[in-house]
N, C-alpha and C. Protein backbone atom coordinates (compact mmCIF):
# COMPACT_ATOMS: atom_id res chain seq x y z
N UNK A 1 0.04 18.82 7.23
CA UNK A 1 1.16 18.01 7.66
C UNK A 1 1.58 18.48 9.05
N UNK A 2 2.02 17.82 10.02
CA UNK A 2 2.45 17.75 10.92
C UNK A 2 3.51 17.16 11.28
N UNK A 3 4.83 18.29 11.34
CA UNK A 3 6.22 18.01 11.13
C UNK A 3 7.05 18.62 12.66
N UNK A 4 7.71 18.28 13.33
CA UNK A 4 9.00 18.98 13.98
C UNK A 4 7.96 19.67 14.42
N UNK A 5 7.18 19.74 15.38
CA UNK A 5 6.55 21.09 16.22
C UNK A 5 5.43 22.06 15.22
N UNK A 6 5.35 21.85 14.09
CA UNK A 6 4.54 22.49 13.15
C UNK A 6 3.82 21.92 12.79
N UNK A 7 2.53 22.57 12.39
CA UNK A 7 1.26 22.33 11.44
C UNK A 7 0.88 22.82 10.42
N UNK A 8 0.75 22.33 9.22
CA UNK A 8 1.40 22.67 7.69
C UNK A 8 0.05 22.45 6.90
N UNK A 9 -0.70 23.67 6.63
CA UNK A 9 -2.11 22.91 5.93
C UNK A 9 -1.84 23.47 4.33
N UNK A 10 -2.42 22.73 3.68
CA UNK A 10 -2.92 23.32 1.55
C UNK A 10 -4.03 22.56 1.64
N UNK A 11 -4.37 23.05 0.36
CA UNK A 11 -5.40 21.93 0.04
C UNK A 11 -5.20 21.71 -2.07
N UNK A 12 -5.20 20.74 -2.06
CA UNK A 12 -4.86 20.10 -3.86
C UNK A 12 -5.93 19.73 -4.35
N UNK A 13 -6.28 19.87 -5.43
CA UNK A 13 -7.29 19.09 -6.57
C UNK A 13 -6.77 17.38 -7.25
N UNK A 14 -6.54 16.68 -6.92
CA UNK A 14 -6.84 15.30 -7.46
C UNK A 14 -7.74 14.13 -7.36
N UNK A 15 -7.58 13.46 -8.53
CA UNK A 15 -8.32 12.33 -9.12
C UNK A 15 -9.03 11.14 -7.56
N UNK A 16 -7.30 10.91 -6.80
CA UNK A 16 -7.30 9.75 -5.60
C UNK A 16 -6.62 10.58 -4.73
N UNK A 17 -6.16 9.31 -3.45
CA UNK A 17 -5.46 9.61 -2.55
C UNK A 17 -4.21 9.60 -2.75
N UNK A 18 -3.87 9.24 -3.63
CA UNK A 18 -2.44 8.83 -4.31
C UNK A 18 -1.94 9.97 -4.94
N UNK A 19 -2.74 10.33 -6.23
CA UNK A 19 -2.54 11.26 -6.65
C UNK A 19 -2.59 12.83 -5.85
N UNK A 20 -3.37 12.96 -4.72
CA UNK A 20 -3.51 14.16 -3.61
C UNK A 20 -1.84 14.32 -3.33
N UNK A 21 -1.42 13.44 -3.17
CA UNK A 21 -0.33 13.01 -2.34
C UNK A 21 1.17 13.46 -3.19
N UNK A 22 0.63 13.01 -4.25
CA UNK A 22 1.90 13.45 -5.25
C UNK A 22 1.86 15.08 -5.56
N UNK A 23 0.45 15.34 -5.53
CA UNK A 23 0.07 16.67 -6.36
C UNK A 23 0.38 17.87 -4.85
N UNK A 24 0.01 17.23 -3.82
CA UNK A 24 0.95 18.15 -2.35
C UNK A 24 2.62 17.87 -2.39
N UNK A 25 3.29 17.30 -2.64
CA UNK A 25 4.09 17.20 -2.72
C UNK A 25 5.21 18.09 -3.37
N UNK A 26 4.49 17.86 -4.47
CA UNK A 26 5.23 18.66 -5.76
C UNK A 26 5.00 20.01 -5.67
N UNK A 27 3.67 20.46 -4.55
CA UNK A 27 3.65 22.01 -4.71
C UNK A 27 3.81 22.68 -3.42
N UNK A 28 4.22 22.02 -2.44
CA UNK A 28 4.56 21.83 -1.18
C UNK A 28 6.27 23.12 -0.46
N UNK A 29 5.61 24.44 -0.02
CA UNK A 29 6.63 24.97 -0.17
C UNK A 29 7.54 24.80 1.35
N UNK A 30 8.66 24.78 1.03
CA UNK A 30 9.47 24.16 2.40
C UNK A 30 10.48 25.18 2.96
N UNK A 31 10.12 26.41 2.32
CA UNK A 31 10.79 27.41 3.14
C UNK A 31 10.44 27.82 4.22
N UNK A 32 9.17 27.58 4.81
CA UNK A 32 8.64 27.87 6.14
C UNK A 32 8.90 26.75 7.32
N UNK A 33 9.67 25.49 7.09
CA UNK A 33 9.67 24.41 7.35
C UNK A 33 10.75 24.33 7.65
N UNK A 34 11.34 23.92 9.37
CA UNK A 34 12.48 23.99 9.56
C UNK A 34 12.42 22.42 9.54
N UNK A 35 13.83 22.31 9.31
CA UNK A 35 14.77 20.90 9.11
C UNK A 35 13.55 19.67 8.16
N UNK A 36 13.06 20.72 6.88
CA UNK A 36 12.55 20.13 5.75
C UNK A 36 13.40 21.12 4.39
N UNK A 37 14.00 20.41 3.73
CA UNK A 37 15.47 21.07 3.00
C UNK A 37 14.42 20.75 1.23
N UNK A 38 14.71 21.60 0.42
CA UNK A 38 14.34 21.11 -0.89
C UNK A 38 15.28 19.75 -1.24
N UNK A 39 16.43 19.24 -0.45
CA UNK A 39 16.70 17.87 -1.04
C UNK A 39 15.72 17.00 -0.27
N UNK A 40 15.16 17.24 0.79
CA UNK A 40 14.14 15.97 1.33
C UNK A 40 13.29 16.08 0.48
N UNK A 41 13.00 17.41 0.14
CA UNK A 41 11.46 17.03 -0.83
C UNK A 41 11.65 16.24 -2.11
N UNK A 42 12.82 16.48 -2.82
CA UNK A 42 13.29 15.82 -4.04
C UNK A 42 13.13 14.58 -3.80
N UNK A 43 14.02 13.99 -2.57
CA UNK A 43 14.30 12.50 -2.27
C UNK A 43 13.15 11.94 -2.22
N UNK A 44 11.74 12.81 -1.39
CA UNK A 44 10.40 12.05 -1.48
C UNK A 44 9.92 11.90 -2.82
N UNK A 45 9.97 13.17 -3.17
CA UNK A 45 9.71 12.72 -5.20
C UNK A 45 9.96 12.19 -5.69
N UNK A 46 11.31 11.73 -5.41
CA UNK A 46 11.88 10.92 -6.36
C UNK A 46 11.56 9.05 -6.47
N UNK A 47 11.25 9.10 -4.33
CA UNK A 47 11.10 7.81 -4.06
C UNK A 47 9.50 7.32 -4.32
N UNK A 48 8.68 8.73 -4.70
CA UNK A 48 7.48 8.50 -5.24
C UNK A 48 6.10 7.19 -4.69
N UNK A 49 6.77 7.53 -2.74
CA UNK A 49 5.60 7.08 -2.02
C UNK A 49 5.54 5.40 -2.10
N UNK A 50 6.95 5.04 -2.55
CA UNK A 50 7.11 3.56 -2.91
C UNK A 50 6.44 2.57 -1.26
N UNK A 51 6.10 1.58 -1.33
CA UNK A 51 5.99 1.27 -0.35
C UNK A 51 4.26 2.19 0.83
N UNK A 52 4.56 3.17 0.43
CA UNK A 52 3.54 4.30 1.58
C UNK A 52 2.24 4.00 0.91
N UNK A 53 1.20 3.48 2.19
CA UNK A 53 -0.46 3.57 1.36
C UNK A 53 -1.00 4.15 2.72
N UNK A 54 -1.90 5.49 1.62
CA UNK A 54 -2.32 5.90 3.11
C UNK A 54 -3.65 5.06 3.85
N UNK A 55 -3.95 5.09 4.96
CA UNK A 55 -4.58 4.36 5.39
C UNK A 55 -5.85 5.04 5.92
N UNK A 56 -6.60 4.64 5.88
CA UNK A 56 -8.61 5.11 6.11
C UNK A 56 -8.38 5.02 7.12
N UNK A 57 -8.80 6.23 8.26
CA UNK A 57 -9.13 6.78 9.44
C UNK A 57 -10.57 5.60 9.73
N UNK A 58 -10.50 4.64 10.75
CA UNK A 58 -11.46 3.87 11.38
C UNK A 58 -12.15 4.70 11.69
N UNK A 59 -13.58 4.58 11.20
CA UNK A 59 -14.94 5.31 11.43
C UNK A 59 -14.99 6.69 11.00
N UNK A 60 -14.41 6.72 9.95
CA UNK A 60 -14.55 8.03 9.30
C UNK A 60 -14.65 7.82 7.31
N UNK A 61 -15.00 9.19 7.41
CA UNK A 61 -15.12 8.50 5.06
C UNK A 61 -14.40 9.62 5.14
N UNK A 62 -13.96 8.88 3.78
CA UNK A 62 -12.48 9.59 3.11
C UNK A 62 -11.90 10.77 3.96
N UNK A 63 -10.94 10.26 4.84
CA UNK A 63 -10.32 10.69 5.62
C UNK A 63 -9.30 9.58 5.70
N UNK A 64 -8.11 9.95 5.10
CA UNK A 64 -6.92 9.15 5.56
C UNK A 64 -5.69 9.59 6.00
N UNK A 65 -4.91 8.83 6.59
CA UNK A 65 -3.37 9.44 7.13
C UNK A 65 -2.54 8.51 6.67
N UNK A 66 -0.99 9.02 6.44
CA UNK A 66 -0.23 8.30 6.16
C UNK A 66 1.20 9.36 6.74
N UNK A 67 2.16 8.65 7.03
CA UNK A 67 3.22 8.77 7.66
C UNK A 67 4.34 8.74 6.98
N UNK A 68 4.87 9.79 6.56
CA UNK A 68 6.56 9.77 5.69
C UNK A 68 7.89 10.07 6.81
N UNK A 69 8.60 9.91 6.29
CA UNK A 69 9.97 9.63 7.15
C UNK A 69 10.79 10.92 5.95
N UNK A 70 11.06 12.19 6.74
CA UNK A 70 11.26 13.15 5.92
C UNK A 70 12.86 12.72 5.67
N UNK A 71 13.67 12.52 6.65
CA UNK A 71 14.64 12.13 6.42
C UNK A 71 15.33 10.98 7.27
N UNK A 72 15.92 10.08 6.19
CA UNK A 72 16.61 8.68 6.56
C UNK A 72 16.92 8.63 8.15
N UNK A 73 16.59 7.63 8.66
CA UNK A 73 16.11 7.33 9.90
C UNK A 73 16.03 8.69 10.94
N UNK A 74 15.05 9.40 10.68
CA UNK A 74 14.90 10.71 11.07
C UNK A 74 13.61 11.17 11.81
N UNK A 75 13.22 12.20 11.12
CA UNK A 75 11.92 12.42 11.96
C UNK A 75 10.54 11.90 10.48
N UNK A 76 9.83 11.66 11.46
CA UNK A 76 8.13 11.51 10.83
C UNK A 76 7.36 12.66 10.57
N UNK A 77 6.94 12.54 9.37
CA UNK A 77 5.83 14.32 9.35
C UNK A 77 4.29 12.51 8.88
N UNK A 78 3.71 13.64 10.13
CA UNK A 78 1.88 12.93 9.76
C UNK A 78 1.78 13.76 9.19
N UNK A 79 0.67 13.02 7.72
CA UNK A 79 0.02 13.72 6.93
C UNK A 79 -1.57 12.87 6.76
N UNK A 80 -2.54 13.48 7.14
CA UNK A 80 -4.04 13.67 6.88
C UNK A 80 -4.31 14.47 5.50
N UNK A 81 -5.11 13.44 4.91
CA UNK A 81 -5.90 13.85 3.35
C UNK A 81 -7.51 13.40 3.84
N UNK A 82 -7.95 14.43 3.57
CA UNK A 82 -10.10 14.49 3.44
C UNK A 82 -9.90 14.74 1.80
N UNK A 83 -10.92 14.04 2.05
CA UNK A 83 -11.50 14.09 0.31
C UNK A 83 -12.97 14.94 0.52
N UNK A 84 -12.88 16.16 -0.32
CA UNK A 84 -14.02 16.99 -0.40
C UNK A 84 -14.49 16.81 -1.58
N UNK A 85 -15.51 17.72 -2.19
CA UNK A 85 -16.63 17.52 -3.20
C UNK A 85 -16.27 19.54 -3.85
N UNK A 86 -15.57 19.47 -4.84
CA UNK A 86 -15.71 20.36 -5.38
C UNK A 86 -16.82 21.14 -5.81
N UNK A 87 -16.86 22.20 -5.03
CA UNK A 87 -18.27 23.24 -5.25
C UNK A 87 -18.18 23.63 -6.87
């Protein structure tokens, strides 16, 4: 993720892109993260990506980005998901 001047990497085990998304989310720690509060993260949980599809990187495989709005008319964190092949 790429938030406020920072670059924020994990990496999650899920099914889709959807599910990647929920499963970073939920384990997503935000104490290193300035002006990202455990109520933004709730509020994203809670709003559960309504509306958000991430979108396929043109000329690339499974590689997508999608764009959240951490807080109400606020700032944007980009987030990039690759889909790898579990060794």
């Amino acid at each position: 993720m790429q938030y406020d001047g920072g670059c924020y990497i994990s990496q999650v085990s899920a099914a889709s892109e959807h599910e990647a998304m929920r499963v970073w989310l939920n384990t997503l720690d935000v104490k290193p993260i300035d002006s990202f509060s455990e109520k933004d993260k709730k509020r994203l949980i809670m709003e559960d990506f309504i509306d958000e599809d991430p979108i396929l990187i043109s000329g690339c495989k499974n590689i997508w980005n999608i764009c959240l709005r951490v807080r109400k008319n606020k700032m944007l964190a980009m987030i990039n998901i690759v889909k790898t092949v579990e060794l």
